[in-house]
Structure formats: structure tokens, C-alpha cells
C-alpha atoms as a PDB file:
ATOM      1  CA  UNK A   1      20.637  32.925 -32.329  1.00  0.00           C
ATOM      2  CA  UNK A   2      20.544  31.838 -28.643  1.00  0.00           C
ATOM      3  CA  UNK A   3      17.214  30.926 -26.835  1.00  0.00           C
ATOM      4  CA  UNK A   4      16.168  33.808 -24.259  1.00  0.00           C
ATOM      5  CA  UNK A   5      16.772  32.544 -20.915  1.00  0.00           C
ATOM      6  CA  UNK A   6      14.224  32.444 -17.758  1.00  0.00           C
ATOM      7  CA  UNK A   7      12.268  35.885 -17.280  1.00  0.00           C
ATOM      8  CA  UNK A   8      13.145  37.609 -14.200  1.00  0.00           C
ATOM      9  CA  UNK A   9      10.074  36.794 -12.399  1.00  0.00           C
ATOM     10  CA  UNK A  10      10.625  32.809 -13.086  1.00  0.00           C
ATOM     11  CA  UNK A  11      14.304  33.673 -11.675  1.00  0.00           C
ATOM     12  CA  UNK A  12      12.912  35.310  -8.614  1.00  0.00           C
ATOM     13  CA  UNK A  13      10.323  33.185  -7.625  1.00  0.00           C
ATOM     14  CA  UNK A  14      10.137  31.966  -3.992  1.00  0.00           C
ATOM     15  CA  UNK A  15      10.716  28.071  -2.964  1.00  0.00           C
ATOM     16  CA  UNK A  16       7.863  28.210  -0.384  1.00  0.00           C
ATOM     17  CA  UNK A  17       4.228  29.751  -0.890  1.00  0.00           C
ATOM     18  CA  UNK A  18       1.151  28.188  -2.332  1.00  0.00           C
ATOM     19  CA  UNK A  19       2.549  26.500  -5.220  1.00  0.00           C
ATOM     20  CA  UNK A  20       4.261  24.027  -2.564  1.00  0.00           C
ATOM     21  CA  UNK A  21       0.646  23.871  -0.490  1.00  0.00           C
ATOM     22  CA  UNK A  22      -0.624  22.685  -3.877  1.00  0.00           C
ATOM     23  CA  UNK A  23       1.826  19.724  -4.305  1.00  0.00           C
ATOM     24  CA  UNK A  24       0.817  18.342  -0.707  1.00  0.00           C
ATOM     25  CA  UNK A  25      -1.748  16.548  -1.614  1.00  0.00           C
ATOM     26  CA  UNK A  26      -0.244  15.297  -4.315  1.00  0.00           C
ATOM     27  CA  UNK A  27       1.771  13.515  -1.558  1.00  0.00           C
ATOM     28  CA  UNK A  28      -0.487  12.276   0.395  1.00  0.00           C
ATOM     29  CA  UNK A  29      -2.451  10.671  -2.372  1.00  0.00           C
ATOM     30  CA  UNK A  30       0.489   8.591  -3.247  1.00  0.00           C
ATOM     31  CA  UNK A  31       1.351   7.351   0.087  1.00  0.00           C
ATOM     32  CA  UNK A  32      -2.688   6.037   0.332  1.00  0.00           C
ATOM     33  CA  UNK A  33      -3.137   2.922   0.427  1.00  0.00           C
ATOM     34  CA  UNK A  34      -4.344   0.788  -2.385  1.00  0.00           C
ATOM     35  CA  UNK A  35      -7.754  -0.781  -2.324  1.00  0.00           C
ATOM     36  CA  UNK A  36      -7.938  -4.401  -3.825  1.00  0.00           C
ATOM     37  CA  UNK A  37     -11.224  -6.430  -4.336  1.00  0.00           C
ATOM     38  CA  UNK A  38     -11.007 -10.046  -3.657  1.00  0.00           C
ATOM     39  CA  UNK A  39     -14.485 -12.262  -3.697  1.00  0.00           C
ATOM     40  CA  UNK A  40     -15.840 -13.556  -0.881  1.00  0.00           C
ATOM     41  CA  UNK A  41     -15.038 -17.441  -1.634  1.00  0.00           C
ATOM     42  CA  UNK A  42     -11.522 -16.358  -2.444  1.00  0.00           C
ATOM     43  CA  UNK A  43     -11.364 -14.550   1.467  1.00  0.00           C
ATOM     44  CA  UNK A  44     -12.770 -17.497   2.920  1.00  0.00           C
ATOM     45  CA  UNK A  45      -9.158 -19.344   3.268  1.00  0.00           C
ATOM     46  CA  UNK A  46      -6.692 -17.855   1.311  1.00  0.00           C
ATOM     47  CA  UNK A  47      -3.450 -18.697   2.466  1.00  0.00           C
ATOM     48  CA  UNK A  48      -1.112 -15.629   3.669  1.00  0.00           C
ATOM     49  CA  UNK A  49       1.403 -16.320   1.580  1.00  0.00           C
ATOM     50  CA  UNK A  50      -0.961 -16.452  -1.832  1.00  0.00           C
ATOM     51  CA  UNK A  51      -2.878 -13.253  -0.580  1.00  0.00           C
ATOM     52  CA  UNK A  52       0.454 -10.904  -0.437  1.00  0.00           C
ATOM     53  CA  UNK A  53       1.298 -12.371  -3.870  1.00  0.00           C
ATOM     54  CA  UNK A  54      -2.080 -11.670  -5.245  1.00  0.00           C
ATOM     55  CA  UNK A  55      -2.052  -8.709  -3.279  1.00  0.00           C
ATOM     56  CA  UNK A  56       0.989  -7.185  -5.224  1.00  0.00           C
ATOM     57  CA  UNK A  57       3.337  -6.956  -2.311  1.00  0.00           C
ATOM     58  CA  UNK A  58       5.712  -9.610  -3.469  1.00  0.00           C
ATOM     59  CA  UNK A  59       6.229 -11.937  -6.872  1.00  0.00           C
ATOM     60  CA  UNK A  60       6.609 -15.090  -5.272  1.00  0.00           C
ATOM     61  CA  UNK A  61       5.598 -17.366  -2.605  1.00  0.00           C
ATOM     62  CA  UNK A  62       9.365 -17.632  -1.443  1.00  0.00           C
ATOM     63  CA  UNK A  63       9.423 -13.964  -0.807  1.00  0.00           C
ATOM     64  CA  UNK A  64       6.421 -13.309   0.689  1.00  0.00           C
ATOM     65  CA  UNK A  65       7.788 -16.569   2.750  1.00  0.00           C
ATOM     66  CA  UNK A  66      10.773 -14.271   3.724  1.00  0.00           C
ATOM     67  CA  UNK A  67       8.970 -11.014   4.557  1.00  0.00           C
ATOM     68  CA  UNK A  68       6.793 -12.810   7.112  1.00  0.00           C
ATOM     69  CA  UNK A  69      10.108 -15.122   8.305  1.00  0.00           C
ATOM     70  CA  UNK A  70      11.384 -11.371   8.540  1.00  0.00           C
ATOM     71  CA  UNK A  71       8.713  -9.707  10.967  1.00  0.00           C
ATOM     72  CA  UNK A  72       7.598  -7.251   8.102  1.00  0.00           C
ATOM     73  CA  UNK A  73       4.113  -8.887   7.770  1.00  0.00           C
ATOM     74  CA  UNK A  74       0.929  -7.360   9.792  1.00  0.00           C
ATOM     75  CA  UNK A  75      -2.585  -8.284   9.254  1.00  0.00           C
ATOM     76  CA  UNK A  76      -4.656  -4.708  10.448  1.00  0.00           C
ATOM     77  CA  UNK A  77      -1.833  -3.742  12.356  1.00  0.00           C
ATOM     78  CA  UNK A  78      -0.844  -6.617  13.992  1.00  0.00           C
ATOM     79  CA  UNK A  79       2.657  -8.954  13.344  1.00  0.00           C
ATOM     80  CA  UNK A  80       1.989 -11.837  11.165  1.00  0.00           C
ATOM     81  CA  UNK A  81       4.790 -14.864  12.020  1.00  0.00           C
ATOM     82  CA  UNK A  82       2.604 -17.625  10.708  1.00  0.00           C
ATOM     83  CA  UNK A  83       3.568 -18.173   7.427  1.00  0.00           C
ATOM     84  CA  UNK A  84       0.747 -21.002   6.942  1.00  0.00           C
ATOM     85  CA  UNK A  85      -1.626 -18.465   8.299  1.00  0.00           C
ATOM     86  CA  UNK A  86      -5.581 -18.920   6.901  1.00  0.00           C
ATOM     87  CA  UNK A  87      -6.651 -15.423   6.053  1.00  0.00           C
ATOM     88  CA  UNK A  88     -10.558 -15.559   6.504  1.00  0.00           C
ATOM     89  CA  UNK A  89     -13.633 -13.270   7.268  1.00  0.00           C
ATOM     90  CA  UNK A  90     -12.805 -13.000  10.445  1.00  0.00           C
ATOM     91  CA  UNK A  91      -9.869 -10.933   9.485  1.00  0.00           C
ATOM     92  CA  UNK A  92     -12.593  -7.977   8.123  1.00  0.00           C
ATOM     93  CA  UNK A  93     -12.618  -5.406  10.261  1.00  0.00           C
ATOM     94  CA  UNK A  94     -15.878  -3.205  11.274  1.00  0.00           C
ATOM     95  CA  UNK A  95     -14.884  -0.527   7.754  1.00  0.00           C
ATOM     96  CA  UNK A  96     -15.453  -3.649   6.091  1.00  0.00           C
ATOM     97  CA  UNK A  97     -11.836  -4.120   4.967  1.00  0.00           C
ATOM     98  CA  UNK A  98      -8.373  -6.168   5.548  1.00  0.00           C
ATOM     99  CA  UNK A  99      -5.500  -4.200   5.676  1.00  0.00           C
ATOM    100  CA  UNK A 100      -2.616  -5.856   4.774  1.00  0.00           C
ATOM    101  CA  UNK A 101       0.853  -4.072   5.530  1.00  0.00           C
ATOM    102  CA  UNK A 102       4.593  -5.224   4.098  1.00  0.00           C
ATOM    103  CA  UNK A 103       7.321  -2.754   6.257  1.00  0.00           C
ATOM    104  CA  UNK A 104       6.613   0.822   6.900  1.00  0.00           C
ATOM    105  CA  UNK A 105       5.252   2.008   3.570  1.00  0.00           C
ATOM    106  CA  UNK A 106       3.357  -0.486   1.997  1.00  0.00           C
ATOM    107  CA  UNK A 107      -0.233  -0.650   2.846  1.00  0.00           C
ATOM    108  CA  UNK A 108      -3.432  -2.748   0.551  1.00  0.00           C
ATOM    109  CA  UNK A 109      -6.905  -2.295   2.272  1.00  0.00           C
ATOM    110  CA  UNK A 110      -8.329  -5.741   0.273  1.00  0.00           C
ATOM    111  CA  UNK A 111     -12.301  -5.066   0.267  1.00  0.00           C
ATOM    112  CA  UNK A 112     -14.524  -8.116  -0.103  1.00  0.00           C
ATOM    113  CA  UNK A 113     -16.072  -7.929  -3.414  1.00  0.00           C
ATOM    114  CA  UNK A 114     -20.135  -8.405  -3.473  1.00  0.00           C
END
């Protein structure tokens, strides 16, 4: 015997309406950024380099190397061309945080840890 197909009102259903509303935030959660806790002795001069790796935004030095060589490095919103950049306290902003951004998309807020 065959399987009964869809039931007329799963056939009918309209593309728009609340059930898209719903998946919205779904969305927007994914695109937030990701919060990382680093120590305070590790903050206090951590290379830029080590800090994307350990970060999670590249696997190696040599590409990390390449995304700041490349312009798509920025330390709270602003370009990163060092590459032998210190990343230290002074870098936390007034939230309390360091956000670190590779290219459009990719954003870590790295909170101190206690």
C-alpha cells in the first residue's frame, strides 16, 4: 500500500505568518557573538596572533598572520595591522569586554575571567 501523502491543510499552508516570526530569533541568536573567558594574567600580554588562535578564529599562527596581513583583523572595532600587537587590559572596554572581530561575520566578546 502507498503512504498517504500531505493533508490538505499542510499543502495549503502559507510561506509567511507567525511560524516565520518564530524562526527570527532563531537567527539572530546564531549570528551573536561568542563570549570567551580568558584570565586576567593570560590578558595581560597575549600576543594578537596567539589570542585569535585561542580565540577560535583561526588554527594557526600563520593564518591568523594572514588575516591581519589581510586587513580582516579589528580589535573593538578598530583595524588591527600589527601583527606583533600586545593585547592587554587596556584593550577592555567600559562593558568589561574585548571584542575581537575576523571579516564581517565573525565576532568573540573575550571577558576577563575573575
Amino acid at each position: 500500500m502507498s503512504e498517504p501523502g500531505p493533508r490538505k491543510e499542510e499543502q495549503e499552508a502559507p510561506l509567511t505568518g507567525p511560524a516565520d516570526d518564530a524562526a527570527a530569533p532563531m537567527r539572530l541568536r546564531a549570528e551573536a557573538p561568542r563570549v570567551t573567558r580568558l584570565s586576567r594574567k593570560v590578558l595581560a600580554g597575549i600576543g594578537l596572533l596567539a589570542l585569535i588562535v585561542r580565540a577560535g578564529l583561526a588554527a594557526s599562527n600563520g593564518e591568523a598572520r594572514r588575516h591581519v596581513q589581510g586587513g580582516a583583523v579589528r580589535i573593538n572595532d578598530q583595524p588591527v595591522s600589527d601583527e606583533r600587537k600586545l593585547i592587554g587590559t587596556g584593550e577592555i572596554t567600559a562593558d568589561g569586554v574585548i571584542k575581537l572581530s575576523l571579516g564581517k561575520k565573525k565576532h568573540i566578546l573575550i571577558r576577563p575571567a575573575a
